[in-house]
PDB file of N, CA and C in Angstrom:
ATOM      1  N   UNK A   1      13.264 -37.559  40.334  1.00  0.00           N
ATOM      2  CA  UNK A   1      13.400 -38.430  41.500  1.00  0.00           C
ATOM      3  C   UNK A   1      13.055 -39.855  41.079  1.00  0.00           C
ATOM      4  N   UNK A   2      14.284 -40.813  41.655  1.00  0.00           N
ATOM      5  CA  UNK A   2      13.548 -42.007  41.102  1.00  0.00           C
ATOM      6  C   UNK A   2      13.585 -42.875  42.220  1.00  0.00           C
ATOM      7  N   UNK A   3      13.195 -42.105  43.397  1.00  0.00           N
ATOM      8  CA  UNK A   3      12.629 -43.292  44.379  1.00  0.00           C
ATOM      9  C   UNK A   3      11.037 -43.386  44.252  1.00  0.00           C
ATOM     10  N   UNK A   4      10.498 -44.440  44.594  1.00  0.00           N
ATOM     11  CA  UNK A   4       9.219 -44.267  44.418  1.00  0.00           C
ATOM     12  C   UNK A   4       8.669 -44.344  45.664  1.00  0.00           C
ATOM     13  N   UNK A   5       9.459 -44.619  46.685  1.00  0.00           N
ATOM     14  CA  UNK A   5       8.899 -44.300  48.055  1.00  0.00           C
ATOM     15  C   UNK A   5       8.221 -42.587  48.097  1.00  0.00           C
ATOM     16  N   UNK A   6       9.951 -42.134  48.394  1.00  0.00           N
ATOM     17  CA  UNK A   6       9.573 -40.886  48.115  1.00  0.00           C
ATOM     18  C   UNK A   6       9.046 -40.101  47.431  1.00  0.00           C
ATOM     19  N   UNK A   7       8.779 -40.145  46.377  1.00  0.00           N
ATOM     20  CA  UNK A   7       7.657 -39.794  45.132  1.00  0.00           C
ATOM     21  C   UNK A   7       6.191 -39.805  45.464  1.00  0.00           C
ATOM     22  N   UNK A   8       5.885 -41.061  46.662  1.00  0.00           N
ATOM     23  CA  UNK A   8       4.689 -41.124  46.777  1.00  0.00           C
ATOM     24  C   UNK A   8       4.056 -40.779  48.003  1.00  0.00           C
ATOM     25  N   UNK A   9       5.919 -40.487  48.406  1.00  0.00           N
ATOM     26  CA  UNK A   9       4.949 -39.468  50.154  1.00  0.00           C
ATOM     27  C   UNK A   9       5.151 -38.129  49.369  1.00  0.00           C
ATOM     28  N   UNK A  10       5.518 -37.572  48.516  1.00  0.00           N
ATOM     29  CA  UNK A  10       5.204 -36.025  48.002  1.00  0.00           C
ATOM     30  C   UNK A  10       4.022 -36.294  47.009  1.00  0.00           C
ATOM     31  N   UNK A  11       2.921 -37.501  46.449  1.00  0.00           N
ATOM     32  CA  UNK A  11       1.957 -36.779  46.228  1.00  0.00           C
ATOM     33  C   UNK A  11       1.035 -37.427  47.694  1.00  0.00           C
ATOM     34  N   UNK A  12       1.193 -38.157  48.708  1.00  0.00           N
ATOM     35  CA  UNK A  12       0.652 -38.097  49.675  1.00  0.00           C
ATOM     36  C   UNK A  12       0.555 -36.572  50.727  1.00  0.00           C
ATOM     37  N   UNK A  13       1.601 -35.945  50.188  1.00  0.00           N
ATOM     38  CA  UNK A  13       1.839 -34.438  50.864  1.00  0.00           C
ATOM     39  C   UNK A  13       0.378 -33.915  50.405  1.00  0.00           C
ATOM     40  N   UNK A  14       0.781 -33.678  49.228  1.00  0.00           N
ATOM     41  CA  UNK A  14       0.177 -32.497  48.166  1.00  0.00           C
ATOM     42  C   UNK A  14      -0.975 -32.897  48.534  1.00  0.00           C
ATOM     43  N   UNK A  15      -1.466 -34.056  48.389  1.00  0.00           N
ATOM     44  CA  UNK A  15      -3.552 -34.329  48.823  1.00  0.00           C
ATOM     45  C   UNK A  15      -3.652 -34.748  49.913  1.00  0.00           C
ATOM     46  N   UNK A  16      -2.819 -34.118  50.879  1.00  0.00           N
ATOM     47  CA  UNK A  16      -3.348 -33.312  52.148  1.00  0.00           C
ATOM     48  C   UNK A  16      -3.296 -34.387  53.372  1.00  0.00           C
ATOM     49  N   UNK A  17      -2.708 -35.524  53.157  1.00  0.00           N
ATOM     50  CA  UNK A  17      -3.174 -36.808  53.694  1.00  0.00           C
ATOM     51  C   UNK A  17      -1.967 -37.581  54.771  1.00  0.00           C
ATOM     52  N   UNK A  18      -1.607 -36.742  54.913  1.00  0.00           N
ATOM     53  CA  UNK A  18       0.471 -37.155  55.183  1.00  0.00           C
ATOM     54  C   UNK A  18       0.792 -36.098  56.568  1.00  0.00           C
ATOM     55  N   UNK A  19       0.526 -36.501  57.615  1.00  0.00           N
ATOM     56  CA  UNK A  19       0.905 -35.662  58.857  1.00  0.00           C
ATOM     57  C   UNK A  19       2.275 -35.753  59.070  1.00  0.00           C
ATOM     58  N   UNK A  20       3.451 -34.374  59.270  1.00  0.00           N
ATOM     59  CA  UNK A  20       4.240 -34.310  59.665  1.00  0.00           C
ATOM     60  C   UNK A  20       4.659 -33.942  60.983  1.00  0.00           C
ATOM     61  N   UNK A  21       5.514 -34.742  61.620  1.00  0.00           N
ATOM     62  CA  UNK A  21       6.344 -34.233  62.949  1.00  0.00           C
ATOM     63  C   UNK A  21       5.639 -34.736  64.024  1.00  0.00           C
ATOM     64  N   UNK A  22       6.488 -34.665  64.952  1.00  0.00           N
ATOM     65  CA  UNK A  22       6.402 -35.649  66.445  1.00  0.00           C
ATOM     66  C   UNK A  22       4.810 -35.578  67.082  1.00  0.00           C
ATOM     67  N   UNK A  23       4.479 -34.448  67.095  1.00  0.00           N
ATOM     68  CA  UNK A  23       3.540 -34.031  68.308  1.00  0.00           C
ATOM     69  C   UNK A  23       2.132 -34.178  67.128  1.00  0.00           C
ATOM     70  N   UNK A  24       2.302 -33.710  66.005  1.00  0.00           N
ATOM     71  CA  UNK A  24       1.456 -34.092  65.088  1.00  0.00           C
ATOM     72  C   UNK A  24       1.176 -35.120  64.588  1.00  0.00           C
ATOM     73  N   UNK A  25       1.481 -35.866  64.379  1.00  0.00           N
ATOM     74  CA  UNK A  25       1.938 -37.660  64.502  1.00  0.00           C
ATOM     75  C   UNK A  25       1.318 -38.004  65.238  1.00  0.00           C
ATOM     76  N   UNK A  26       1.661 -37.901  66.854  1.00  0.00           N
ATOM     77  CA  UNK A  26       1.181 -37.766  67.922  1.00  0.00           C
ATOM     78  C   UNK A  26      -0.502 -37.730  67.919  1.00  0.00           C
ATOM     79  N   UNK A  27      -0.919 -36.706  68.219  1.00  0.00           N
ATOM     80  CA  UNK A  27      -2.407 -36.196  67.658  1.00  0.00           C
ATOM     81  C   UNK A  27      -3.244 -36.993  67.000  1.00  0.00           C
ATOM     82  N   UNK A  28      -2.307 -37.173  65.475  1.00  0.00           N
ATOM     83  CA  UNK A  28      -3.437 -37.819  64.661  1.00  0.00           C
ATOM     84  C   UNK A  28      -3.573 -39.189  65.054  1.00  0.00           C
ATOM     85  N   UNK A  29      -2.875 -40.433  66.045  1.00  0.00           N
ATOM     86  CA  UNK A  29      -3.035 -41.076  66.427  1.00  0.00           C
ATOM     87  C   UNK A  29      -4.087 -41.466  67.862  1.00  0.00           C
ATOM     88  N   UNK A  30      -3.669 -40.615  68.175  1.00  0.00           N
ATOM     89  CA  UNK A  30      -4.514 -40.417  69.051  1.00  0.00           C
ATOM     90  C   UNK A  30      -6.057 -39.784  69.298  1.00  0.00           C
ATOM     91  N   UNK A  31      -6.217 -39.579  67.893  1.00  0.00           N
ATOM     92  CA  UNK A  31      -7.835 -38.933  67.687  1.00  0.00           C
ATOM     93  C   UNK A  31      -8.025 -40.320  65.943  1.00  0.00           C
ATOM     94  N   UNK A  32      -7.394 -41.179  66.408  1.00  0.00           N
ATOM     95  CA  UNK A  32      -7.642 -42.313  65.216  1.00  0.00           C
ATOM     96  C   UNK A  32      -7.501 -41.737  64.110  1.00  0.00           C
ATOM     97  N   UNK A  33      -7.156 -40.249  63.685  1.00  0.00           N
ATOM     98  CA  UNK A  33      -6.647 -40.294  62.094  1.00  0.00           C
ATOM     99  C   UNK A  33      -5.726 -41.231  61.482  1.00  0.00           C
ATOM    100  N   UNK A  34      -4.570 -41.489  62.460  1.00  0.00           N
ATOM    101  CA  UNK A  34      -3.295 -41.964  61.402  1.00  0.00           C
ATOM    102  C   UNK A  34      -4.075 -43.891  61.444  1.00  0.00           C
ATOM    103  N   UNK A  35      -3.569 -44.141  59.920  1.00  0.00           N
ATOM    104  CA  UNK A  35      -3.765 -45.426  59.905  1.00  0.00           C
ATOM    105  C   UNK A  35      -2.753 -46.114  59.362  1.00  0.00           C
ATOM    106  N   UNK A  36      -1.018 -45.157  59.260  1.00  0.00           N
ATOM    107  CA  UNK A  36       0.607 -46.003  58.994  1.00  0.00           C
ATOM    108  C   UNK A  36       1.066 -44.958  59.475  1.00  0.00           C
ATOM    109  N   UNK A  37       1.858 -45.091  60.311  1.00  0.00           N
ATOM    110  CA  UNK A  37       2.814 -44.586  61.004  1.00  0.00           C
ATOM    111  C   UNK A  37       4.289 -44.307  59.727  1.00  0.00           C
ATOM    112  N   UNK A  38       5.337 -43.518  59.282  1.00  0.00           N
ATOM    113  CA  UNK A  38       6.434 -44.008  59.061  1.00  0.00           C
ATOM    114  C   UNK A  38       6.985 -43.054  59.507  1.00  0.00           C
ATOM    115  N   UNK A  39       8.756 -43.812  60.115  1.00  0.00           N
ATOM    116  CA  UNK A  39      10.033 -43.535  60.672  1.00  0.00           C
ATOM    117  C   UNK A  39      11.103 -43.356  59.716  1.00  0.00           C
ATOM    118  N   UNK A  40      11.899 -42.273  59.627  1.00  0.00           N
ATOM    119  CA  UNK A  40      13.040 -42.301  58.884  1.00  0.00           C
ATOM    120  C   UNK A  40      14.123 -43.384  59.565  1.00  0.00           C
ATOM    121  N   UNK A  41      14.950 -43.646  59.019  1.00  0.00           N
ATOM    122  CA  UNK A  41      15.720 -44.839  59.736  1.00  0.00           C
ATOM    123  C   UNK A  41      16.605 -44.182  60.543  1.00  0.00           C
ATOM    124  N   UNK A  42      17.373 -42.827  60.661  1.00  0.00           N
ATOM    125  CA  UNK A  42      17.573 -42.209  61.644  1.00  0.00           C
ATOM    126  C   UNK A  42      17.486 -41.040  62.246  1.00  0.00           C
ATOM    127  N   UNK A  43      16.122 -41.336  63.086  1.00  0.00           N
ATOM    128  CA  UNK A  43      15.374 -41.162  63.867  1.00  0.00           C
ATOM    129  C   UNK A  43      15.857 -40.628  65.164  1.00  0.00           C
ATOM    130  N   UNK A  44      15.961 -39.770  65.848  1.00  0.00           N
ATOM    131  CA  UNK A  44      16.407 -39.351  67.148  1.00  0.00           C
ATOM    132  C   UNK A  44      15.996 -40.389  68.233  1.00  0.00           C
ATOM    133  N   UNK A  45      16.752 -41.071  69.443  1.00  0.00           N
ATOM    134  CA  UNK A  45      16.066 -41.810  69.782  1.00  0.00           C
ATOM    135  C   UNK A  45      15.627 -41.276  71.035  1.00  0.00           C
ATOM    136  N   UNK A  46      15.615 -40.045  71.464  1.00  0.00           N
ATOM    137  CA  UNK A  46      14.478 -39.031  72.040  1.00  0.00           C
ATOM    138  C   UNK A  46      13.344 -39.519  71.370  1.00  0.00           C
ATOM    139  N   UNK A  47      13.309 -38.914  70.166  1.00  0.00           N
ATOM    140  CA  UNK A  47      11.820 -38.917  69.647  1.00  0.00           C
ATOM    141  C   UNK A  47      11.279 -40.028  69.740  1.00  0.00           C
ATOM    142  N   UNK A  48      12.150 -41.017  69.715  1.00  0.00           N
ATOM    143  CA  UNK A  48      11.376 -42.513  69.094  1.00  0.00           C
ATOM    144  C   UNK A  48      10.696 -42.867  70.825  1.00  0.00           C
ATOM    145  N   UNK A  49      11.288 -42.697  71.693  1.00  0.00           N
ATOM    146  CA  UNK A  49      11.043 -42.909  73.419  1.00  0.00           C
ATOM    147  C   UNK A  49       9.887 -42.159  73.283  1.00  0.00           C
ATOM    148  N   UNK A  50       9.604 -40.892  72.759  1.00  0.00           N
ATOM    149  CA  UNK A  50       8.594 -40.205  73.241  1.00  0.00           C
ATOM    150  C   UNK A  50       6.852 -40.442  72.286  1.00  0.00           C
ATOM    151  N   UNK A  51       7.447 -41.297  71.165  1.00  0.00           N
ATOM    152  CA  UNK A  51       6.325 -41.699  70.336  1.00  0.00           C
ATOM    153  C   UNK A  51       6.053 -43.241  70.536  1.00  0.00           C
ATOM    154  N   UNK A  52       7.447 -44.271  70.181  1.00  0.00           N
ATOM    155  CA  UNK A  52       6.951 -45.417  70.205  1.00  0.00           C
ATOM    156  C   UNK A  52       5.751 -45.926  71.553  1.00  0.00           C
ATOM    157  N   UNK A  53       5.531 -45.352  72.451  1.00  0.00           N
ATOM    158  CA  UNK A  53       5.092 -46.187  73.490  1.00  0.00           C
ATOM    159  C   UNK A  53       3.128 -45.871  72.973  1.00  0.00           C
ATOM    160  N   UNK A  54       2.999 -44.507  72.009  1.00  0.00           N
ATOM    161  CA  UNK A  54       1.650 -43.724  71.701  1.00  0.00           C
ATOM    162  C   UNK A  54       1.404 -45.065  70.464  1.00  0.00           C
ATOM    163  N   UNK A  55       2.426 -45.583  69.375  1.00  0.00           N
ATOM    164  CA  UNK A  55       1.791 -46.210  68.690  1.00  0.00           C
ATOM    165  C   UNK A  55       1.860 -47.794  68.810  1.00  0.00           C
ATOM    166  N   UNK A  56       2.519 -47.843  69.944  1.00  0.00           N
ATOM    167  CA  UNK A  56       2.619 -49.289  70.456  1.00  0.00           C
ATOM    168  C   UNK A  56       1.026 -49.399  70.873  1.00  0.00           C
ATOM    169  N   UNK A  57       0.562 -48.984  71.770  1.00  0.00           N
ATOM    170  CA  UNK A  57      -1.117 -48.697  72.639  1.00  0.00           C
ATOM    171  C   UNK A  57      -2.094 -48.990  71.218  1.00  0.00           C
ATOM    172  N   UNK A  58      -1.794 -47.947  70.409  1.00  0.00           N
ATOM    173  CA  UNK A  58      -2.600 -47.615  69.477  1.00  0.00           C
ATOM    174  C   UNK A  58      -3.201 -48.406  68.464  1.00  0.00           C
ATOM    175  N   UNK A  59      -1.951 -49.452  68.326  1.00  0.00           N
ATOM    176  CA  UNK A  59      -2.081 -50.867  67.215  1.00  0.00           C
ATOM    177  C   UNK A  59      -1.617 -50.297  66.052  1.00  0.00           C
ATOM    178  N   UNK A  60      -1.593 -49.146  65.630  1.00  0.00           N
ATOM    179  CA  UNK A  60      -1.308 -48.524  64.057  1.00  0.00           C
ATOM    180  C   UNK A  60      -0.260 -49.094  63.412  1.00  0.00           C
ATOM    181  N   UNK A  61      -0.028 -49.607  62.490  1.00  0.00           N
ATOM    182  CA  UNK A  61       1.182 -49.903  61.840  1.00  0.00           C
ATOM    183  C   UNK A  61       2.409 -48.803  61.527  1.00  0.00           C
ATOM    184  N   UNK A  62       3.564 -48.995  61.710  1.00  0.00           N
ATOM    185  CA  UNK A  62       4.624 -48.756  61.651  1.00  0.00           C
ATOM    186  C   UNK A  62       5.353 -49.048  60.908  1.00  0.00           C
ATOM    187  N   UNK A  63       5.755 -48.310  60.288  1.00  0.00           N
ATOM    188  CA  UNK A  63       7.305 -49.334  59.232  1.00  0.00           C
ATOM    189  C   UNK A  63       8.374 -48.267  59.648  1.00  0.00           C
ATOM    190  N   UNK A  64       9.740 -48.364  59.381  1.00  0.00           N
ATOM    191  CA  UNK A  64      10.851 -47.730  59.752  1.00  0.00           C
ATOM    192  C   UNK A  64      11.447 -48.120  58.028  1.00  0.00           C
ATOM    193  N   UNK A  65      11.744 -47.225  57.547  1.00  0.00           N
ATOM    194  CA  UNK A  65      12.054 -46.993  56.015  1.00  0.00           C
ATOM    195  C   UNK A  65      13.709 -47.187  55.850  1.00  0.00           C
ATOM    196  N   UNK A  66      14.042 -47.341  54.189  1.00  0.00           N
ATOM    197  CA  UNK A  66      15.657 -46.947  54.806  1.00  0.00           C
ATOM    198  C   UNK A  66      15.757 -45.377  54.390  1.00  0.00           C
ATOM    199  N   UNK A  67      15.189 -45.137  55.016  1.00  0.00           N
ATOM    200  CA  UNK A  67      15.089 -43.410  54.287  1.00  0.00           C
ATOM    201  C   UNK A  67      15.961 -42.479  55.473  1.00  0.00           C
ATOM    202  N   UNK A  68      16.974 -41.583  55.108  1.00  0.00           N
ATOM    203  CA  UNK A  68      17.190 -40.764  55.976  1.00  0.00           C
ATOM    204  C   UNK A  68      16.195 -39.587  56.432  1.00  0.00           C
ATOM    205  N   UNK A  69      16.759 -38.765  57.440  1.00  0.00           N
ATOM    206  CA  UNK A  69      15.591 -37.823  57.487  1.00  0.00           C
ATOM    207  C   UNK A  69      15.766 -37.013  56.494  1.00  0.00           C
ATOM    208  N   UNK A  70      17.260 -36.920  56.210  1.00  0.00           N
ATOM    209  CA  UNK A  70      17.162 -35.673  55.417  1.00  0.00           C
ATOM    210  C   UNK A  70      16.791 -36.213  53.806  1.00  0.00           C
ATOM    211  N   UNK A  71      16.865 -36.815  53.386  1.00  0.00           N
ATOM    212  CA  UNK A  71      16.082 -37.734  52.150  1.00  0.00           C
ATOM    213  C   UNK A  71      14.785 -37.198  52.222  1.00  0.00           C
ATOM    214  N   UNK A  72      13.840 -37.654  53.274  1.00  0.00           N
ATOM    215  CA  UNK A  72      12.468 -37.430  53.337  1.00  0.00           C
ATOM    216  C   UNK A  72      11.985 -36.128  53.404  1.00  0.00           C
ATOM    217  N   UNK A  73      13.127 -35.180  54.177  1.00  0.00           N
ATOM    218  CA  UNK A  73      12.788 -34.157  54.484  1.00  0.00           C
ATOM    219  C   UNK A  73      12.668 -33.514  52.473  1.00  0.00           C
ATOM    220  N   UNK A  74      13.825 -33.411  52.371  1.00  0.00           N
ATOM    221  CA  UNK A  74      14.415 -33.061  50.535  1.00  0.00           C
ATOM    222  C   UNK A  74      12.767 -33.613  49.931  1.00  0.00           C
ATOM    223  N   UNK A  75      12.451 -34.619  50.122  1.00  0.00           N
ATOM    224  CA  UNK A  75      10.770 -34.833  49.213  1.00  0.00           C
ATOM    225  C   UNK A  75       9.785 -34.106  49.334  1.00  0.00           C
ATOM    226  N   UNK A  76       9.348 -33.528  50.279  1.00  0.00           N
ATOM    227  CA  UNK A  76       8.479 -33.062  51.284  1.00  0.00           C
ATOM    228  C   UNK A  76       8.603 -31.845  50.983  1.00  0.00           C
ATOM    229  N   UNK A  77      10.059 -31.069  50.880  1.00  0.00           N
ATOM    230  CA  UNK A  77       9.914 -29.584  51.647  1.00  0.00           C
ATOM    231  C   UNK A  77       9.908 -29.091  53.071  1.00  0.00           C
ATOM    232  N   UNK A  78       9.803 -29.837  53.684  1.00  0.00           N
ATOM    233  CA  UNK A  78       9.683 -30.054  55.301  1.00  0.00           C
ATOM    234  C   UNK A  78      10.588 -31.051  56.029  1.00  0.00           C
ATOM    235  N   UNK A  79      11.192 -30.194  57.068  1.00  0.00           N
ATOM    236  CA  UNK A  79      12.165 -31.569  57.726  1.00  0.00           C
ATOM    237  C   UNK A  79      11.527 -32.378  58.529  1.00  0.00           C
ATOM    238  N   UNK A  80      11.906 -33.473  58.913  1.00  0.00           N
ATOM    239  CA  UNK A  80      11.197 -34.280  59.556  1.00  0.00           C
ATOM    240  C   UNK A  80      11.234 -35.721  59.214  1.00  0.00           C
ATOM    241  N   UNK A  81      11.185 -36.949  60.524  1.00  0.00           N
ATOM    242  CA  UNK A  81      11.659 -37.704  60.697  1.00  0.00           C
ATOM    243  C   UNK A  81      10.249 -38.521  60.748  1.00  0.00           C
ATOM    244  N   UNK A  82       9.212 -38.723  60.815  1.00  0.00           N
ATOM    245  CA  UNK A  82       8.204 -39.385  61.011  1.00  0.00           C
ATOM    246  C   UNK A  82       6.750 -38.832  60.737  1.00  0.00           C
ATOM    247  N   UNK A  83       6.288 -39.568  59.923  1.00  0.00           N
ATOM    248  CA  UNK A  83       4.727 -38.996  59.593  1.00  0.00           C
ATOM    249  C   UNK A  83       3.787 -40.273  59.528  1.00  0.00           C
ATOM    250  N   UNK A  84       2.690 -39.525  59.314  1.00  0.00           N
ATOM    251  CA  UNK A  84       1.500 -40.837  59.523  1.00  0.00           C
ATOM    252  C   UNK A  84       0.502 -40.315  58.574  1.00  0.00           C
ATOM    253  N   UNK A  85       0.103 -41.586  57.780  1.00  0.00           N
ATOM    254  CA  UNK A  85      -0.783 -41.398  56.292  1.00  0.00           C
ATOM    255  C   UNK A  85      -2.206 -41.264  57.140  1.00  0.00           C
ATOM    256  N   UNK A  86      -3.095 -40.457  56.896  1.00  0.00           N
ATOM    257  CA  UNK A  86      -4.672 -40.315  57.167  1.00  0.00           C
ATOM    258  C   UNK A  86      -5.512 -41.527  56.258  1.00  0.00           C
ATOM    259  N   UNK A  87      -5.261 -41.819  55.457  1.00  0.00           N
ATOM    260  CA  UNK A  87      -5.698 -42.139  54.150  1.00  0.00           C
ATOM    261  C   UNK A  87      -6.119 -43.510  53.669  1.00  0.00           C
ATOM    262  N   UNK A  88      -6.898 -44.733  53.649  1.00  0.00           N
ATOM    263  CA  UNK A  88      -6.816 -45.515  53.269  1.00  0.00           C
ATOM    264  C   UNK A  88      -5.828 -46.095  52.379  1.00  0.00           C
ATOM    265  N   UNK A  89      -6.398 -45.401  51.379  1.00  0.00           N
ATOM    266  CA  UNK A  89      -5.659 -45.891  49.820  1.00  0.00           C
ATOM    267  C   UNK A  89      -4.514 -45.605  49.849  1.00  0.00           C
ATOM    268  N   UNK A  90      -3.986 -44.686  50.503  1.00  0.00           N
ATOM    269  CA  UNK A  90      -2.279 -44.121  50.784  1.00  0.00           C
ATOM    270  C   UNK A  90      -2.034 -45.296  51.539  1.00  0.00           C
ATOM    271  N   UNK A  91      -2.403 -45.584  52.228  1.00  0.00           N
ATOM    272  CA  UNK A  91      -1.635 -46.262  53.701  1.00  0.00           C
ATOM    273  C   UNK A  91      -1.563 -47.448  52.921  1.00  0.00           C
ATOM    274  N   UNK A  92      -2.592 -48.179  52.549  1.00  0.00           N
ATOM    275  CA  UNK A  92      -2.441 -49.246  51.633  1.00  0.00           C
ATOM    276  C   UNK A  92      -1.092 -49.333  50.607  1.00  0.00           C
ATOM    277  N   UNK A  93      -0.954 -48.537  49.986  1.00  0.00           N
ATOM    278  CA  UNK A  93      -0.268 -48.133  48.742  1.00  0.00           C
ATOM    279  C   UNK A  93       1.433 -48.345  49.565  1.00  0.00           C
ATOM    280  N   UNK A  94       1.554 -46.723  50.505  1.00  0.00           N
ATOM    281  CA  UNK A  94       2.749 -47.418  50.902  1.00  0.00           C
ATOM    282  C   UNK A  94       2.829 -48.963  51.918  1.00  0.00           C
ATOM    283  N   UNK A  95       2.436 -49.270  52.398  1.00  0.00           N
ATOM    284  CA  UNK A  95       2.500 -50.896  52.978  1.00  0.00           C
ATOM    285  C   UNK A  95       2.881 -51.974  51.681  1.00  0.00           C
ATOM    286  N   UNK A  96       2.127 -51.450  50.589  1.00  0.00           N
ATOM    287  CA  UNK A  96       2.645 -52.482  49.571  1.00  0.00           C
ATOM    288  C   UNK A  96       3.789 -52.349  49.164  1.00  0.00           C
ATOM    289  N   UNK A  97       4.341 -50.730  48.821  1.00  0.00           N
ATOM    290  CA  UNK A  97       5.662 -50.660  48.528  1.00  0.00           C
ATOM    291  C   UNK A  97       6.758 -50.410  49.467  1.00  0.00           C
ATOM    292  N   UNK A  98       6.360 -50.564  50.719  1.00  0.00           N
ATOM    293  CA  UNK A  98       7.777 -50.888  51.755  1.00  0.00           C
ATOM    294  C   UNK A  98       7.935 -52.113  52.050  1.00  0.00           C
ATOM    295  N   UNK A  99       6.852 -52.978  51.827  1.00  0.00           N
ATOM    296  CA  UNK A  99       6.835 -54.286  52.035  1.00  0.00           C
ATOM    297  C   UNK A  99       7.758 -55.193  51.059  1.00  0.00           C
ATOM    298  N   UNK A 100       7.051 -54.950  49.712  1.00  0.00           N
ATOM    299  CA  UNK A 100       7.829 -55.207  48.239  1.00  0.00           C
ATOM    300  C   UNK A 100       9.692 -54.520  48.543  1.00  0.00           C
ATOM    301  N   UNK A 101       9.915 -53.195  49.123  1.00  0.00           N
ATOM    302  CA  UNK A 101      10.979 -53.208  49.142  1.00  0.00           C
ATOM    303  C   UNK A 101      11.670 -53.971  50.294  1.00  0.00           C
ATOM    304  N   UNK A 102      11.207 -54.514  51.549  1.00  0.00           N
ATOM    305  CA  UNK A 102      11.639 -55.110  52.427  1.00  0.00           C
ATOM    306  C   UNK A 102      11.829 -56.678  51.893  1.00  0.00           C
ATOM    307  N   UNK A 103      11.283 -57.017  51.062  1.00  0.00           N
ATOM    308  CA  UNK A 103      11.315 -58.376  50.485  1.00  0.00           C
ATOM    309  C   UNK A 103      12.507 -58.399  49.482  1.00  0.00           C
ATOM    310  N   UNK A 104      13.052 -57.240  48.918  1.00  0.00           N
ATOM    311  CA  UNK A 104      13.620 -57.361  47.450  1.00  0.00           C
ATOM    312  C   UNK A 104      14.902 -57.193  48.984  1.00  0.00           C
ATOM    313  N   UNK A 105      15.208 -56.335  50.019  1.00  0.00           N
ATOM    314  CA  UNK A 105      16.606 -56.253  50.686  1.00  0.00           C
ATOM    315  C   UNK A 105      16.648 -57.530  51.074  1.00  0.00           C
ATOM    316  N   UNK A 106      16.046 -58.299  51.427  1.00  0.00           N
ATOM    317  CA  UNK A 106      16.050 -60.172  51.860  1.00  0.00           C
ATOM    318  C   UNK A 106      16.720 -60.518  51.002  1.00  0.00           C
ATOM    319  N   UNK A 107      16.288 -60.775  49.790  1.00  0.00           N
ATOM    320  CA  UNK A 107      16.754 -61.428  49.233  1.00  0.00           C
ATOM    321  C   UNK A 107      18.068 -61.065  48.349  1.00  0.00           C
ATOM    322  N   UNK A 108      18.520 -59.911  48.651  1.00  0.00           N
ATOM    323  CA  UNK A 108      19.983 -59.349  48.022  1.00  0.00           C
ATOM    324  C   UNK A 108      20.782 -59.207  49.241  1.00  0.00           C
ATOM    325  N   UNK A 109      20.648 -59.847  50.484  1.00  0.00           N
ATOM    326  CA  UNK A 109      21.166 -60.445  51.304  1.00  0.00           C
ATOM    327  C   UNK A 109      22.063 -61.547  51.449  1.00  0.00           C
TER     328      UNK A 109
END
């Protein structure tokens, strides 16, 4: 695999730190685990009605990836459209590298 997004939500999987799916997502926001939200870029927009308004309240950061679901799902092992890092150093980690990749699509614009 040579995305490194995805590479680094499967070892965010593996050390336990990476909540999958709506209602779980859900949860960990709402009991202050999640501290990054991420969205596959297409996203049901059911789901997104029934979450965005939990992490709008919440303040948590969000990014929306260009990742499909089924991309993310294929990393994981698990399908699914949205998860949220527990983790400092994770959450940190991806923010730097969706950020870095949101800067490199600017400018090949």
């Amino acid at each position: 695999m040579n995305d490194r997004l995805l590479s680094f939500m499967g070892i965010c999987r593996r050390a336990g730190k990476l909540v999958i799916g709506n209602d779980p997502v859900k949860e960990s926001i709402e009991t202050d685990k999640a501290l990054l939200v991420i969205i596959a870029s297409d996203i049901s927009q059911n789901t997104l009605k029934k979450i965005k308004p939990v992490i709008e309240q919440s303040g948590v950061p969000c990014f929306e990836v260009s990742r499909t679901k089924d991309e993310i799902s294929l990393s994981l092992g698990k399908a699914c459209a949205i998860l949220a890092v527990t983790d400092k150093g994770f959450a940190d980690k991806f923010s730097e590298l969706i950020e870095a990749e949101q800067k490199k699509e600017e400018t090949t614009i």
